[in-house]
Protein backbone atom coordinates (compact mmCIF):
# COMPACT_ATOMS: atom_id res chain seq x y z
CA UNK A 1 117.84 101.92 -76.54
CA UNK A 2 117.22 100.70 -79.96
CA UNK A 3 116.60 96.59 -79.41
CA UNK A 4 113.04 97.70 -77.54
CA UNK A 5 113.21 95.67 -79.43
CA UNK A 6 111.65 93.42 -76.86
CA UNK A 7 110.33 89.76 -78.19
CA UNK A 8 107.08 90.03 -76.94
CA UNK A 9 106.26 93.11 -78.77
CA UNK A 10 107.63 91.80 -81.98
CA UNK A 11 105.35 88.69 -81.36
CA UNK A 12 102.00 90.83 -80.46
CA UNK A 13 102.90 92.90 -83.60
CA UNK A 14 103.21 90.29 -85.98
CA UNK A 15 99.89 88.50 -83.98
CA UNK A 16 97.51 91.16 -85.11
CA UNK A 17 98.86 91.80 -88.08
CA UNK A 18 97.83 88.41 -88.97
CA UNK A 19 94.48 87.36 -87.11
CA UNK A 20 92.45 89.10 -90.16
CA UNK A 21 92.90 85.85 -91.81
CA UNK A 22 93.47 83.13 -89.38
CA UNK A 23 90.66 82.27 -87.21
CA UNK A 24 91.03 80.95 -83.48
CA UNK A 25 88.96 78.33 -81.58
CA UNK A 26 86.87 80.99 -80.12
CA UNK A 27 86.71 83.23 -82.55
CA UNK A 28 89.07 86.27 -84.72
CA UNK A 29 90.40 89.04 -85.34
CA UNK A 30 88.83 91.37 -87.95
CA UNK A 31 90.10 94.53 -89.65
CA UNK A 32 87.98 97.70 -90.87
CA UNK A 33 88.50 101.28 -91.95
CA UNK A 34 88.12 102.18 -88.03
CA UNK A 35 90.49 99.86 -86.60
CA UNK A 36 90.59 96.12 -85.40
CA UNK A 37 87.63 94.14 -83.85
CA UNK A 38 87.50 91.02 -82.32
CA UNK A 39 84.87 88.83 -83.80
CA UNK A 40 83.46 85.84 -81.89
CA UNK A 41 82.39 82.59 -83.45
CA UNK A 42 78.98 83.25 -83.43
CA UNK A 43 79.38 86.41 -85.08
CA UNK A 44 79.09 88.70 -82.12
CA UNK A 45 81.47 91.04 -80.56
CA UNK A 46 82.82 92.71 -77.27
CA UNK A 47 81.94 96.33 -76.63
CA UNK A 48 83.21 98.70 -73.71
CA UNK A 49 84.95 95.38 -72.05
CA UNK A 50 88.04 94.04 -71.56
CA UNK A 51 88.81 90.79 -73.12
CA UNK A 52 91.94 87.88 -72.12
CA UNK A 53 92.81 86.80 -75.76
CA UNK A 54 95.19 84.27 -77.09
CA UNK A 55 94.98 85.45 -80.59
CA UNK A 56 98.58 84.07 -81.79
CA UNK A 57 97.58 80.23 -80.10
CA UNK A 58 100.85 80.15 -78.03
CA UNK A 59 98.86 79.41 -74.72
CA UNK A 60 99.24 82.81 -73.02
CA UNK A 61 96.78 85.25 -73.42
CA UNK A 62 97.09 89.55 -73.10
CA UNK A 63 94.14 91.24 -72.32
CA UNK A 64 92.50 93.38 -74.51
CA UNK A 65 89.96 96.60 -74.44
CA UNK A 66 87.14 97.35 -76.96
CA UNK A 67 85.28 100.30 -77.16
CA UNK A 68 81.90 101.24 -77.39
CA UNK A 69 81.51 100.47 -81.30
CA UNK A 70 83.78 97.06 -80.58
CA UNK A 71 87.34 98.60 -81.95
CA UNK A 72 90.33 97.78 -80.15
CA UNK A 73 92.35 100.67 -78.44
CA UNK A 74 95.63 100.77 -78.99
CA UNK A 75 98.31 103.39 -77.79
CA UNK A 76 96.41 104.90 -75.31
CA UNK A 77 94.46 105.05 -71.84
CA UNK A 78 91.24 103.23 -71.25
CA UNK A 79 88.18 104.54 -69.69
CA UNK A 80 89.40 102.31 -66.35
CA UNK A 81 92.47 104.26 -66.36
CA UNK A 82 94.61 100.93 -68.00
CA UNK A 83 97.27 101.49 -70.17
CA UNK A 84 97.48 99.41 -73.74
CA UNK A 85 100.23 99.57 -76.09
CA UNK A 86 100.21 99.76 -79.71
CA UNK A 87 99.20 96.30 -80.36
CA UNK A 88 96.39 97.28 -78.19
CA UNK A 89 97.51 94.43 -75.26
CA UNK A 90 97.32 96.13 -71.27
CA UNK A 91 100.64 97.10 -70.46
CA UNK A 92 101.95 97.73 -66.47
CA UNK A 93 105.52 99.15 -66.06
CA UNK A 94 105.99 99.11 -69.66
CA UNK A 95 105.54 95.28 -69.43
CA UNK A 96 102.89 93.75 -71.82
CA UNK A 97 100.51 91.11 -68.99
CA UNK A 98 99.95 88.00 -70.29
CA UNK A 99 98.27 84.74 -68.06
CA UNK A 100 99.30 81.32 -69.43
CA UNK A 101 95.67 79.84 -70.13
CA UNK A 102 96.96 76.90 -71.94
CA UNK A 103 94.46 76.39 -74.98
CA UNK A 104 94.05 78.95 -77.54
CA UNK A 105 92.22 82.12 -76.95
CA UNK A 106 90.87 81.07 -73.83
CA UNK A 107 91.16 83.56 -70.37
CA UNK A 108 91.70 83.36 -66.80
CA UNK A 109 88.71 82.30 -64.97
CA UNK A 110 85.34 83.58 -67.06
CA UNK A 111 87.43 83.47 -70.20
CA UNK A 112 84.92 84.23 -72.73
CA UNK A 113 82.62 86.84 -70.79
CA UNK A 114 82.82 90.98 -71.06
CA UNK A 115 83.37 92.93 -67.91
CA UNK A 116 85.40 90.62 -66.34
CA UNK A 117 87.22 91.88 -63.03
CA UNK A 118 90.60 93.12 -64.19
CA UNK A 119 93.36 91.57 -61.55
CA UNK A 120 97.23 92.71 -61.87
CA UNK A 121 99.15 89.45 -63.72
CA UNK A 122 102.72 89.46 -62.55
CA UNK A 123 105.22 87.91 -65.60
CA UNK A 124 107.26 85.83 -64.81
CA UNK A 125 109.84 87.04 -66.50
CA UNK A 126 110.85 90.83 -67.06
CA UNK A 127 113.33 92.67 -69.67
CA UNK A 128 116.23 94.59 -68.00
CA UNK A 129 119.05 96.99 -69.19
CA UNK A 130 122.04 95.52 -69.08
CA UNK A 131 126.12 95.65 -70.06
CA UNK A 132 128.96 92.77 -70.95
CA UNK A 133 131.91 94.42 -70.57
CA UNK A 134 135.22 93.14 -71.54
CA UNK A 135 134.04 91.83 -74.70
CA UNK A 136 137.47 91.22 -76.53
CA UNK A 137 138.22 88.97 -73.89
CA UNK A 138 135.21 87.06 -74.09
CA UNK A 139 133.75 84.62 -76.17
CA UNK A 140 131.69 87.19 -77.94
CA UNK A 141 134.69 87.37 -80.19
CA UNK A 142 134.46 84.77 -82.67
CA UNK A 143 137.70 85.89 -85.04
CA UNK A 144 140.40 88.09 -84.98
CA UNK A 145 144.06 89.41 -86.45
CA UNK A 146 146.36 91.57 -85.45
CA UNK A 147 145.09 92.22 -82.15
CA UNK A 148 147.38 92.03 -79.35
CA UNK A 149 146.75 93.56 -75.72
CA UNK A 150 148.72 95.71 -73.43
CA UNK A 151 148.90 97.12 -69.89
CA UNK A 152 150.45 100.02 -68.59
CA UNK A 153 150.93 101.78 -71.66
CA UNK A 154 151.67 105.92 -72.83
CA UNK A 155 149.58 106.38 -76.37
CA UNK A 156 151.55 107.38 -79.32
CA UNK A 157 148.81 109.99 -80.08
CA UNK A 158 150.44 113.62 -78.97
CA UNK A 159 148.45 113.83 -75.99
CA UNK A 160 150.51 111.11 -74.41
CA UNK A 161 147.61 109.40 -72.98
CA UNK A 162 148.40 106.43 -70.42
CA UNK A 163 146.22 103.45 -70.53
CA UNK A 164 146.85 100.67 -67.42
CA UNK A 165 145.49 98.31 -70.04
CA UNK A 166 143.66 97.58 -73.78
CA UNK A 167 144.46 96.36 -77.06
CA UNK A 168 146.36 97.75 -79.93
CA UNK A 169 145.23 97.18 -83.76
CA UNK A 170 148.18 96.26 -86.08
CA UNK A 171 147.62 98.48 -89.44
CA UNK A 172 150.19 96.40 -91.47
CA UNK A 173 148.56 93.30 -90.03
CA UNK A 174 145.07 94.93 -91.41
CA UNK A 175 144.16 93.83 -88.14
CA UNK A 176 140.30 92.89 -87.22
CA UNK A 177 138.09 91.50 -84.56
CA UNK A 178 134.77 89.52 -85.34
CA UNK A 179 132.14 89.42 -82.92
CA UNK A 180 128.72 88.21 -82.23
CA UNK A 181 126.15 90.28 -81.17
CA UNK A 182 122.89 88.28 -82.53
CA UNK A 183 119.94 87.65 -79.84
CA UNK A 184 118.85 84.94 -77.66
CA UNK A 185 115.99 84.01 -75.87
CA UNK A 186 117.82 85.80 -72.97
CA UNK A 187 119.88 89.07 -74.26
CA UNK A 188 118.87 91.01 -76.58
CA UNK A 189 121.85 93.83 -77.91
CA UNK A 190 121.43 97.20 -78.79
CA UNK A 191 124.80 98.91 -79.18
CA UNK A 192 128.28 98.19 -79.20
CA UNK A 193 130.26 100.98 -77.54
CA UNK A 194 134.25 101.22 -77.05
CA UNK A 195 136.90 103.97 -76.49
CA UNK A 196 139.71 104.54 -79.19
CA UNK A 197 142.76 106.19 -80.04
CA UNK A 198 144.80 106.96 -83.06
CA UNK A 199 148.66 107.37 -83.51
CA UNK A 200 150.35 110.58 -84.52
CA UNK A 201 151.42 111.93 -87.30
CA UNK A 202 149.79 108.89 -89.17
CA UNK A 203 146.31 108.32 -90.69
CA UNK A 204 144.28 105.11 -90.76
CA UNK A 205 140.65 103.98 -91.29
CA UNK A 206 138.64 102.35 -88.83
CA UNK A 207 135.65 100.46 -89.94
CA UNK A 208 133.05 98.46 -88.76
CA UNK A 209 131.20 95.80 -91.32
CA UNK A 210 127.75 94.13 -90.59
CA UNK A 211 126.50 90.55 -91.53
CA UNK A 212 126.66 90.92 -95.06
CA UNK A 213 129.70 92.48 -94.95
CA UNK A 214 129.00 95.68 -95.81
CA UNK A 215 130.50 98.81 -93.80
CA UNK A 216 128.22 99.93 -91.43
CA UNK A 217 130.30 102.87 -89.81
CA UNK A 218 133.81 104.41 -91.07
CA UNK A 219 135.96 106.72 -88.56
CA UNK A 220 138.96 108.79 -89.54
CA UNK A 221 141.64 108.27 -87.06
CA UNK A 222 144.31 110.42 -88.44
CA UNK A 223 142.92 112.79 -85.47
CA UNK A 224 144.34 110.77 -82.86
CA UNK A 225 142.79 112.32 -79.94
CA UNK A 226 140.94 109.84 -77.66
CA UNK A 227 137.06 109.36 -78.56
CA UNK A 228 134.13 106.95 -77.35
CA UNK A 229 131.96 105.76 -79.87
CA UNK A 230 128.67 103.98 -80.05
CA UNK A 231 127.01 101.99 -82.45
CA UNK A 232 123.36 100.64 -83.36
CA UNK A 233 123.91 97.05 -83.51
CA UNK A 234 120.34 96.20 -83.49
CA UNK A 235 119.87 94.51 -86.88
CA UNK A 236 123.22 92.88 -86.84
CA UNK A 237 124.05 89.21 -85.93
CA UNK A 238 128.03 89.57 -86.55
CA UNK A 239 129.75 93.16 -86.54
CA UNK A 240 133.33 93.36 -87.01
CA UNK A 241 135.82 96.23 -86.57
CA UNK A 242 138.84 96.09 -88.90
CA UNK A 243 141.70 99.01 -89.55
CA UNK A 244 142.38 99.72 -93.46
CA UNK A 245 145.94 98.58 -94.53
CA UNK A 246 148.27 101.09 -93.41
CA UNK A 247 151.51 101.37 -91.36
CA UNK A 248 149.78 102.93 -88.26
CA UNK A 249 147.99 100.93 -85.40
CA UNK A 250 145.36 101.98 -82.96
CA UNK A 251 144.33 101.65 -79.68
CA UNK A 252 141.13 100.43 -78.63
CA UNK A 253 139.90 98.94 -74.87
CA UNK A 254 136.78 99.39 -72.85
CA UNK A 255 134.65 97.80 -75.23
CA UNK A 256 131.05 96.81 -74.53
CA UNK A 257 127.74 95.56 -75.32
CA UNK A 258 124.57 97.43 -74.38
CA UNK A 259 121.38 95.69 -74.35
CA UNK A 260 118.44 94.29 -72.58
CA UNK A 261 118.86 91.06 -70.14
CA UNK A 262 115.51 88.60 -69.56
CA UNK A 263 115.33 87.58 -65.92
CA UNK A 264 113.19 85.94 -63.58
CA UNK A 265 110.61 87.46 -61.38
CA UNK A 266 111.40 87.22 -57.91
């Protein structure tokens, strides 16, 4: 899955990377040839503890482990047998743990101390695989053209291929389909993924463009056998598939979105 490209992550990542130079109520991160430290205000730092850390000031706090000489581990097991991640935050099931301690860099119970008990934080919310089918029928498509769908059909494409249903791409139409695929709070999209066929004895060009409208993929359809096909459509707000001008169509149907859904904790 490409998107794991999870928010939280994204958020840690771009927390550290900044804490060098932005100080926090209780203190900051600090950056050496050895790694990251966390300094506190009265110029001391944790060694061989765990700290609860709001570093970023968004009221939740991940927990944190600093060795011996006070650097943070990241990627890696700690001497308690925790796992952190490469931001360095204690991570359970592949889940970052965060407690909401609303003020900045404060923790659960003795926030400031070293060698706090360490107590399993369930999230509240979790990030699961998950698939939208039927997309062209859906208000994931946003614009289209010579797109028309069909049910019980025999495919022009030698191999006489029946299809009970899907949609058919218009070449003389230069037909297209526009569709949205950017993230929200709650989905997050990885790949777009859909099964096509081409017509006999014709070619055509089947292409798929990206937010700035330049071609992202390109498939040559004058094989017409029948093919899946997946695409990374991680960086991508709007994709769109559209068929070069030519007097063939396609066929296209069992198109989906792959991604990760947020949902609650039960």
């Amino acid at each position: 899955m490409r998107k794991t490209k999870m928010r939280l992550g994204l958020i840690l990542a771009a927390a550290v990377s900044m804490m060098a130079s932005t100080p926090a109520l209780a203190g900051q991160w600090m950056q050496g040839p050895n790694g990251w430290w966390w300094q506190d205000d009265d110029g001391s730092h944790p060694e061989s503890c765990w700290r609860w850390l709001d570093g970023n000031g968004d009221g939740w706090s991940e927990s944190y482990y600093f060795d011996a000489n006070g650097y943070l581990l990241v990627n890696t097991t700690t001497p308690d047998n925790y796992l952190v991640n490469e931001n360095g935050a204690w991570v359970s099931n592949g889940i970052v743990q965060t407690i909401q301690t609303g003020n900045p860099v404060q923790a659960a119970g003795n926030a400031g101390t070293d060698n706090q008990e360490k107590k399993e934080v369930k999230p509240e919310y979790e990030w699961k695989e998950t698939t939208e089918k039927s997309v062209l029928s859906s208000s994931k498509v946003i614009g289209k053209s010579g797109l028309s769908s069909f049910t019980d059909k025999t495919l022009y494409n030698g191999e006489n291929t029946f299809w009970s249903k899907g949609y058919e791409l218009r070449g003389y139409e230069r037909a297209y389909v526009k569709l949205d695929v950017k993230n929200t709070d709650d989905y997050q999209w990885e790949e777009l993924e859909f099964t096509v066929s081409g017509t006999i004895n014709y070619s055509n060009d089947l292409y798929l463009y990206g937010d700035e409208d330049e071609v992202i993929e390109h498939w040559d359809l004058r094989d017409p056998k029948v093919r899946t096909i997946t695409v990374d459509v991680t960086d991508q707000d709007f994709v769109t598939l559209k068929l070069d001008y030519g007097t063939s169509n396609i066929y296209i149907k069992e198109v989906k979105l792959i991604g990760q859904k947020r949902v609650k904790v039960n």
